[in-house]
Each structure stands twice: as structure tokens, then as C-alpha cells.
C-alpha atoms as a PDB file:
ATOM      1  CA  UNK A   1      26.067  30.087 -25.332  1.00  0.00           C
ATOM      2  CA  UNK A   2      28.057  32.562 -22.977  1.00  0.00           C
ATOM      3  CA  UNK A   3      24.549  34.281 -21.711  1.00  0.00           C
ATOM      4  CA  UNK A   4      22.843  30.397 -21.041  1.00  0.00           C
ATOM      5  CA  UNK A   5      25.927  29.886 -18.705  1.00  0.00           C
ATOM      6  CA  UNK A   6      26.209  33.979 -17.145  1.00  0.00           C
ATOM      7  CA  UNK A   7      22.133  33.316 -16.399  1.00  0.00           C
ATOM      8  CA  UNK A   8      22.788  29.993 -14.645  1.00  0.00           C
ATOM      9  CA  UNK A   9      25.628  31.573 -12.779  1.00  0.00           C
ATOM     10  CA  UNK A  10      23.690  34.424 -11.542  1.00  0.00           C
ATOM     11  CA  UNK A  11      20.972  31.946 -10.491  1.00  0.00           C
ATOM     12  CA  UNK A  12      23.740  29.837  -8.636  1.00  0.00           C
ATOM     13  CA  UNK A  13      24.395  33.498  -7.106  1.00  0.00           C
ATOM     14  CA  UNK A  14      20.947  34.556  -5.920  1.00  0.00           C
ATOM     15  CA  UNK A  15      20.133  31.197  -4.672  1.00  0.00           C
ATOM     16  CA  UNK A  16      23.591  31.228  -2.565  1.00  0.00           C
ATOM     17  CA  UNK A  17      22.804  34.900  -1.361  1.00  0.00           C
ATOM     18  CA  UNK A  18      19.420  34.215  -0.091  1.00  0.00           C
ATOM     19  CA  UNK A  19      20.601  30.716   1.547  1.00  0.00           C
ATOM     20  CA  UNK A  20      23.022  32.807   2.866  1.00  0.00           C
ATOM     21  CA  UNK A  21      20.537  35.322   4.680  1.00  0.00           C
ATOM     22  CA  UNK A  22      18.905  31.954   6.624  1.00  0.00           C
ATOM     23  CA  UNK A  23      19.718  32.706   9.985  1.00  0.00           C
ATOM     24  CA  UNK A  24      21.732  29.388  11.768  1.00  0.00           C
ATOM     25  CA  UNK A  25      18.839  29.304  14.316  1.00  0.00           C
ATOM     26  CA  UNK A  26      16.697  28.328  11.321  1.00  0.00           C
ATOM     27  CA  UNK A  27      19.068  25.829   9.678  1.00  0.00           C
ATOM     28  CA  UNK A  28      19.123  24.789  12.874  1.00  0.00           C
ATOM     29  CA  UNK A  29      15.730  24.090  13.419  1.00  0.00           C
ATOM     30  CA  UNK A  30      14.964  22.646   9.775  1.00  0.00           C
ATOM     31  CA  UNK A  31      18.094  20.002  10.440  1.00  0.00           C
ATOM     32  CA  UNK A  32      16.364  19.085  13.950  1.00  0.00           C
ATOM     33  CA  UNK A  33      12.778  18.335  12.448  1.00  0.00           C
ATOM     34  CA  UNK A  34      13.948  16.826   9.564  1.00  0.00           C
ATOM     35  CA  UNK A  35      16.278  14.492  11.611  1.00  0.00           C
ATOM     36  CA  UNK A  36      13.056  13.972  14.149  1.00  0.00           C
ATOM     37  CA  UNK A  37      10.956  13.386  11.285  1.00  0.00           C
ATOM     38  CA  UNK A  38      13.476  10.632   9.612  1.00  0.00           C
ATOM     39  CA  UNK A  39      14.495   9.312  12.861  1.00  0.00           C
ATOM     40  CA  UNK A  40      10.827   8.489  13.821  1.00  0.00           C
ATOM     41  CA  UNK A  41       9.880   7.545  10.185  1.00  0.00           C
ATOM     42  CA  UNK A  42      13.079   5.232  10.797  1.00  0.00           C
ATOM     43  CA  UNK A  43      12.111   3.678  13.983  1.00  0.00           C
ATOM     44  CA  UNK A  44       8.526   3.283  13.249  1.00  0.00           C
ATOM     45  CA  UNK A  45       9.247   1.040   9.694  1.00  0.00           C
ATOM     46  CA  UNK A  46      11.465  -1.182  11.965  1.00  0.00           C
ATOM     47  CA  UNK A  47       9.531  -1.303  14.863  1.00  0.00           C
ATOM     48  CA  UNK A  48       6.613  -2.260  12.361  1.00  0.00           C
ATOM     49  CA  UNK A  49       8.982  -4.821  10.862  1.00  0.00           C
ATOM     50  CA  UNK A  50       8.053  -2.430   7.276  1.00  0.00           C
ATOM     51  CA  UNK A  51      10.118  -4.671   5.348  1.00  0.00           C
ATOM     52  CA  UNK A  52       8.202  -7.771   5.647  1.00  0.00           C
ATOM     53  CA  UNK A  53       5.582  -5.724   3.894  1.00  0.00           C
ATOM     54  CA  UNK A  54       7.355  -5.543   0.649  1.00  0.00           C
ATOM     55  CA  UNK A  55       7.516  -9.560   0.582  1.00  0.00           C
ATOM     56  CA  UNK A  56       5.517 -12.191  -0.443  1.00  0.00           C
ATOM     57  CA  UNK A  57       4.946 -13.940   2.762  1.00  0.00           C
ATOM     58  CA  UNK A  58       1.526 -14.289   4.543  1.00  0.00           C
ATOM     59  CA  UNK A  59       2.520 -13.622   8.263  1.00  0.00           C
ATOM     60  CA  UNK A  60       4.018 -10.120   7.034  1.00  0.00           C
ATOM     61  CA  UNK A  61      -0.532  -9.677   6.875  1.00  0.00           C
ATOM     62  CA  UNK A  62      -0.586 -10.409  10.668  1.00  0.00           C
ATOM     63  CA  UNK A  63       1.933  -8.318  12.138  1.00  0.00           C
ATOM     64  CA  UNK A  64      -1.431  -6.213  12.913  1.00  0.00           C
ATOM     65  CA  UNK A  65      -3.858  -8.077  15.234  1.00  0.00           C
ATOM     66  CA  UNK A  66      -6.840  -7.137  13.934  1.00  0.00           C
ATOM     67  CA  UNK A  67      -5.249  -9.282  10.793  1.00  0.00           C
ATOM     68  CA  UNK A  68      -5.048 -12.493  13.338  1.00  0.00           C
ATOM     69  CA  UNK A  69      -8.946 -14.027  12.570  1.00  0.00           C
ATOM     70  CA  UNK A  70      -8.489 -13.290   9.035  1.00  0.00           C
ATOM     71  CA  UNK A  71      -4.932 -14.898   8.469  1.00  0.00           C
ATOM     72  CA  UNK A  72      -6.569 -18.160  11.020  1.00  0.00           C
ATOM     73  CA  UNK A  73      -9.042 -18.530   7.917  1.00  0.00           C
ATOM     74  CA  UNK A  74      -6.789 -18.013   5.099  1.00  0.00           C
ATOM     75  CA  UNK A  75      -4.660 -20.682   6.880  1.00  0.00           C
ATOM     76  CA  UNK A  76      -7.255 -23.010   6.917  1.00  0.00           C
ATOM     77  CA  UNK A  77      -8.879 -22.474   3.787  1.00  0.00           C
ATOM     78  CA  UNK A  78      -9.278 -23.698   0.214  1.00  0.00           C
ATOM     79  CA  UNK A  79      -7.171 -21.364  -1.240  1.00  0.00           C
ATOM     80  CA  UNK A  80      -4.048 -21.756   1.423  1.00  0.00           C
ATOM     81  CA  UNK A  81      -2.457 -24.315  -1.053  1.00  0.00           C
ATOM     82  CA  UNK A  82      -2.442 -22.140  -4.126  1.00  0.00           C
ATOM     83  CA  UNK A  83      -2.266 -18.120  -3.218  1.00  0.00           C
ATOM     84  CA  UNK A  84      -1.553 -16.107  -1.208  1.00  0.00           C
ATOM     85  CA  UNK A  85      -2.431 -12.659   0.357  1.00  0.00           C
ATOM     86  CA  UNK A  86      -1.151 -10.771  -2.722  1.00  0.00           C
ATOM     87  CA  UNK A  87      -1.822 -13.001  -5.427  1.00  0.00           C
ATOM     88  CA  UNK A  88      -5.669 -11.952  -4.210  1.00  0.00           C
ATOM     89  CA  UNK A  89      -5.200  -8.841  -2.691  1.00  0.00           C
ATOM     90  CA  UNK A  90      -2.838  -6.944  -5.606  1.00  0.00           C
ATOM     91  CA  UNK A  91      -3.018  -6.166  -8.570  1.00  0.00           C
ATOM     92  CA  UNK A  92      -0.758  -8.795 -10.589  1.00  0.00           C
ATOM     93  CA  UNK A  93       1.125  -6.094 -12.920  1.00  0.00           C
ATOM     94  CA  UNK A  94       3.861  -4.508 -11.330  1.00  0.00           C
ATOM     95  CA  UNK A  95       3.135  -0.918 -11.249  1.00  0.00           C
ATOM     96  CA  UNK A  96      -0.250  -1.571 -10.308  1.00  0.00           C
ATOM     97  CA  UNK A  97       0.851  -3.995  -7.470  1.00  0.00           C
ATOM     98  CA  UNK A  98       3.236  -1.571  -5.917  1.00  0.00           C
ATOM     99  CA  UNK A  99       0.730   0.950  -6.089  1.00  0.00           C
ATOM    100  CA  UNK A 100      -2.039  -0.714  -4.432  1.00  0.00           C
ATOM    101  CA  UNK A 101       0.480  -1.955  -1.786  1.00  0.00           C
ATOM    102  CA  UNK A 102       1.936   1.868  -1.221  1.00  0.00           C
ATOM    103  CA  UNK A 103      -1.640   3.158  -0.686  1.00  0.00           C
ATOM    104  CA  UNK A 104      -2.895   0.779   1.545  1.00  0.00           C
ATOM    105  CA  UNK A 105       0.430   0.802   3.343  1.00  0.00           C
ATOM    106  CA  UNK A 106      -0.086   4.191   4.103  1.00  0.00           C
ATOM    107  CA  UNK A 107      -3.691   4.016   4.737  1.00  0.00           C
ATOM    108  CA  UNK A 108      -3.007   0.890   7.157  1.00  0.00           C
ATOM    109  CA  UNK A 109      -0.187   2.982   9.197  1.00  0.00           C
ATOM    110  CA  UNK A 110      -2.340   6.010   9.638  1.00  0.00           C
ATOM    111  CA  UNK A 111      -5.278   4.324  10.578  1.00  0.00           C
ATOM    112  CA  UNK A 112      -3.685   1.633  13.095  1.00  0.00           C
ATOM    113  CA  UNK A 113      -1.440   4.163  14.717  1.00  0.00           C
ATOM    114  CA  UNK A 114      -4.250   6.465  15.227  1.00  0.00           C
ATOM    115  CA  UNK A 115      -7.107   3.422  16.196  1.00  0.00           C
ATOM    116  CA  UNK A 116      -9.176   4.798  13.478  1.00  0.00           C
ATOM    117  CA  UNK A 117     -10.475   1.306  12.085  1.00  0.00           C
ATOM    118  CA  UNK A 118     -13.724  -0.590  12.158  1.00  0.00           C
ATOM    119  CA  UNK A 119     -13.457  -4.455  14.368  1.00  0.00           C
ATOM    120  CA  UNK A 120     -13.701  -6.900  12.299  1.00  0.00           C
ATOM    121  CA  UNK A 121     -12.424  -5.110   9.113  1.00  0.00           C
ATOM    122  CA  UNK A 122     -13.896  -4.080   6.235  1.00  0.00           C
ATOM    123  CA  UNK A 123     -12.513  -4.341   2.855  1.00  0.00           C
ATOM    124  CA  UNK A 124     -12.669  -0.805   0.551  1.00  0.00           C
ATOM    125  CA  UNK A 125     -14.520  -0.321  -2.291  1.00  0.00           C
ATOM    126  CA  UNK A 126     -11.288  -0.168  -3.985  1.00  0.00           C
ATOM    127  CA  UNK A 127      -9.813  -3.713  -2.256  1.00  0.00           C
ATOM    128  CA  UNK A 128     -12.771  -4.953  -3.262  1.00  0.00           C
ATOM    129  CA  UNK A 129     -12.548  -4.250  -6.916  1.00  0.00           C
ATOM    130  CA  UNK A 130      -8.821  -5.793  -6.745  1.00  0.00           C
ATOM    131  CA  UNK A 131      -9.968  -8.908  -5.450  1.00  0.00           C
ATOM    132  CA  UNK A 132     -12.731  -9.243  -7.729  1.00  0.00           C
ATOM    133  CA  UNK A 133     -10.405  -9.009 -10.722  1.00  0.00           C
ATOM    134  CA  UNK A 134      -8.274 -11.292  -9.653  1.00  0.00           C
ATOM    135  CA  UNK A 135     -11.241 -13.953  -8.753  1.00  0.00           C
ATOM    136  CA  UNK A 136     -11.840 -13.122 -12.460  1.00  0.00           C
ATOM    137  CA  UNK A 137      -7.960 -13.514 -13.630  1.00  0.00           C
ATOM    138  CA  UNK A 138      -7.434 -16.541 -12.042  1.00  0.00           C
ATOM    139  CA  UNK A 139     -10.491 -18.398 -12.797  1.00  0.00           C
ATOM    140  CA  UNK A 140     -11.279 -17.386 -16.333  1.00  0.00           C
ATOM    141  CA  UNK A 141     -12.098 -20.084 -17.970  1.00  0.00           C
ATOM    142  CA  UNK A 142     -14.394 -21.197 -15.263  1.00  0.00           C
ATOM    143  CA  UNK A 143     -16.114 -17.754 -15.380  1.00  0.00           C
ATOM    144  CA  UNK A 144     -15.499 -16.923 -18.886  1.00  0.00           C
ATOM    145  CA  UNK A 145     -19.434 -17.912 -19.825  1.00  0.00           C
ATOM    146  CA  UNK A 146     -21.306 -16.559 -16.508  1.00  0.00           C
ATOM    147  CA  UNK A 147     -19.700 -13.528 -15.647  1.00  0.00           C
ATOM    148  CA  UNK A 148     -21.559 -10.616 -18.134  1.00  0.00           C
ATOM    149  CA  UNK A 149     -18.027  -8.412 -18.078  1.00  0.00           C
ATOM    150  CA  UNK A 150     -19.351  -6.349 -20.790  1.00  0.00           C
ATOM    151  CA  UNK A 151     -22.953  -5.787 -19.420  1.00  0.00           C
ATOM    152  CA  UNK A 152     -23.619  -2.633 -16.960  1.00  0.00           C
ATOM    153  CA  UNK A 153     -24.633  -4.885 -14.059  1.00  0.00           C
ATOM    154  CA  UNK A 154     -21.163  -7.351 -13.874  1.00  0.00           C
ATOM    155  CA  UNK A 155     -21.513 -10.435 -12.106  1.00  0.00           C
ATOM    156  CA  UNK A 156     -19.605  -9.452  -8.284  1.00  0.00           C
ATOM    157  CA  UNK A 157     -17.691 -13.019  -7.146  1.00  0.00           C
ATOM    158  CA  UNK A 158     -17.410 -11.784  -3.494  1.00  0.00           C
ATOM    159  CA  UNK A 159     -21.175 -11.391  -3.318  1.00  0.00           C
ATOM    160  CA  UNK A 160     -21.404 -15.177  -3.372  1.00  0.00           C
ATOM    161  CA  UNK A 161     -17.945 -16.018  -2.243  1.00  0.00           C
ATOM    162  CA  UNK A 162     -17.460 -13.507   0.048  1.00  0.00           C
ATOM    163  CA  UNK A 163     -15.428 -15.975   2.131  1.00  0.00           C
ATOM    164  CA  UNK A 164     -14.052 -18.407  -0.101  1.00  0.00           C
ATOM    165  CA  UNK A 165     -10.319 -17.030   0.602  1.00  0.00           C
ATOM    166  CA  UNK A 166     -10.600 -16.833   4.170  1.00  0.00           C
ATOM    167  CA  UNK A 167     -12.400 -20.110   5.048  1.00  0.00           C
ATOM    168  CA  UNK A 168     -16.234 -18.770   6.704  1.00  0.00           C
END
């Protein structure tokens, strides 16, 4: 027991020695980028209104305008009265939801901030296979007898309702 507690202690030691031979200029520094680096993360998330992200609500979707067309069709079509942006474009288990949202979240920032994005938008590969399982979720039982889940060539909703969500 004694030599599990001396070993911690000397590591306590060494780490406080070598912390120790930082010179202030450095600390310094590290405490002015890190500060820069919050500071900006900080004014950028509320600047961005980031919050309304982690919501439910639709207009959170158009706080970019290249989102404006896309929301205009959602508003006006079929599936307005019964989902919304998530409820198509997440997963619908938690972990899954929050991930999809965190990658796209950061893929959105990076790519809006540095006007790296095609006009009109695409959807990913990956968005794409989100939405299609959740075409498939909620309409099951209509789907249940034409949809060939277990075959190699699956039937793809968005191929024939591509706009169905977004009123074209």
C-alpha cells in the first residue's frame, strides 16, 4: 500500500517540477490562445444563435440563408402538419440523433464560415441514408410490402420522392 501512494507522490512531484520549469512567457501565451480560442468559440455560438440548434424548432434550419428556399417548401408542404426538420433529418434514437446533429453541426459551421458549399444544397450520402430510414420508420406499414429491405438493391424513397418534404 505505502509504495502505490510514495509512486503517486513522486508522480505529483515530477509533474509539479516540470510545470514548474514552464517559463511565465509560455503560461502566458497558452492562457492568451486558449482565452482567444474560447472567447471566439463563445462569440461565434451566440452570434450563430448555436442554441436554437439543439431545439426542435424549424426556423433554428434557416438561420443560414442558403436554408431560406428549402424551409419556404417545408412550410408549404405535405409534411408541415406532421414533422418536422428532425423528425426527417435525425436519427430518432438519442445517441444517434445527437450524433448526426454534432457532425453536421460542425460540418455546417466550417463550411458556411469558410463559403465552401454548393448553391442550392446538396444532401450527403450520409443525410441521405438518415432520411431514407426515417421515410421507412414512419411509413412502415405503407412500405412494409414494396420496399425489398433485405434484397441487395433496396428500394431508395427519395429517388421518387425526392421532394415530398420540401413541397417541389
Amino acid at each position: 500500500m505505502s509504495s502505490s501512494k510514495s509512486s503517486s507522490g513522486r508522480l505529483g512531484s515530477r509533474l509539479r517540477s516540470f510545470l514548474g520549469q514552464i517559463p511565465f512567457r509560455a503560461w502566458l501565451l497558452f492562457a492568451l490562445l486558449l482565452g482567444g480560442i474560447v472567447g471566439l468559440g463563445a462569440f461565434t455560438f451566440v452570434y450563430a444563435e448555436g442554441a436554437s440548434y439543439l431545439s426542435n424548432d424549424p426556423s433554428a434550419c434557416v438561420n443560414c440563408h442558403v436554408m431560406t428556399d428549402v424551409y419556404d417548401r417545408w412550410n408549404h408542404g405535405s409534411h408541415k402538419a406532421v414533422a418536422v426538420c428532425n423528425d426527417c433529418h435525425t436519427p430518432h434514437t438519442f445517441v444517434a440523433k445527437w450524433a448526426v446533429k454534432g457532425l453536421n453541426g460542425v460540418n455546417h459551421s466550417t463550411r458556411f464560415t469558410f463559403n465552401n458549399f454548393p448553391e442550392p444544397i446538396r444532401i450527403t450520402d450520409r443525410n441521405r441514408a438518415v432520411a431514407q430510414a426515417n421515410c421507412i420508420y414512419c411509413h412502415s406499414v405503407l412500405t412494409a410490402d414494396m420496399g425489398h429491405q433485405d434484397s441487395d438493391n433496396p428500394t431508395d424513397c427519395l429517388h421518387c420522392h425526392a421532394g415530398v418534404g420540401h413541397g417541389r
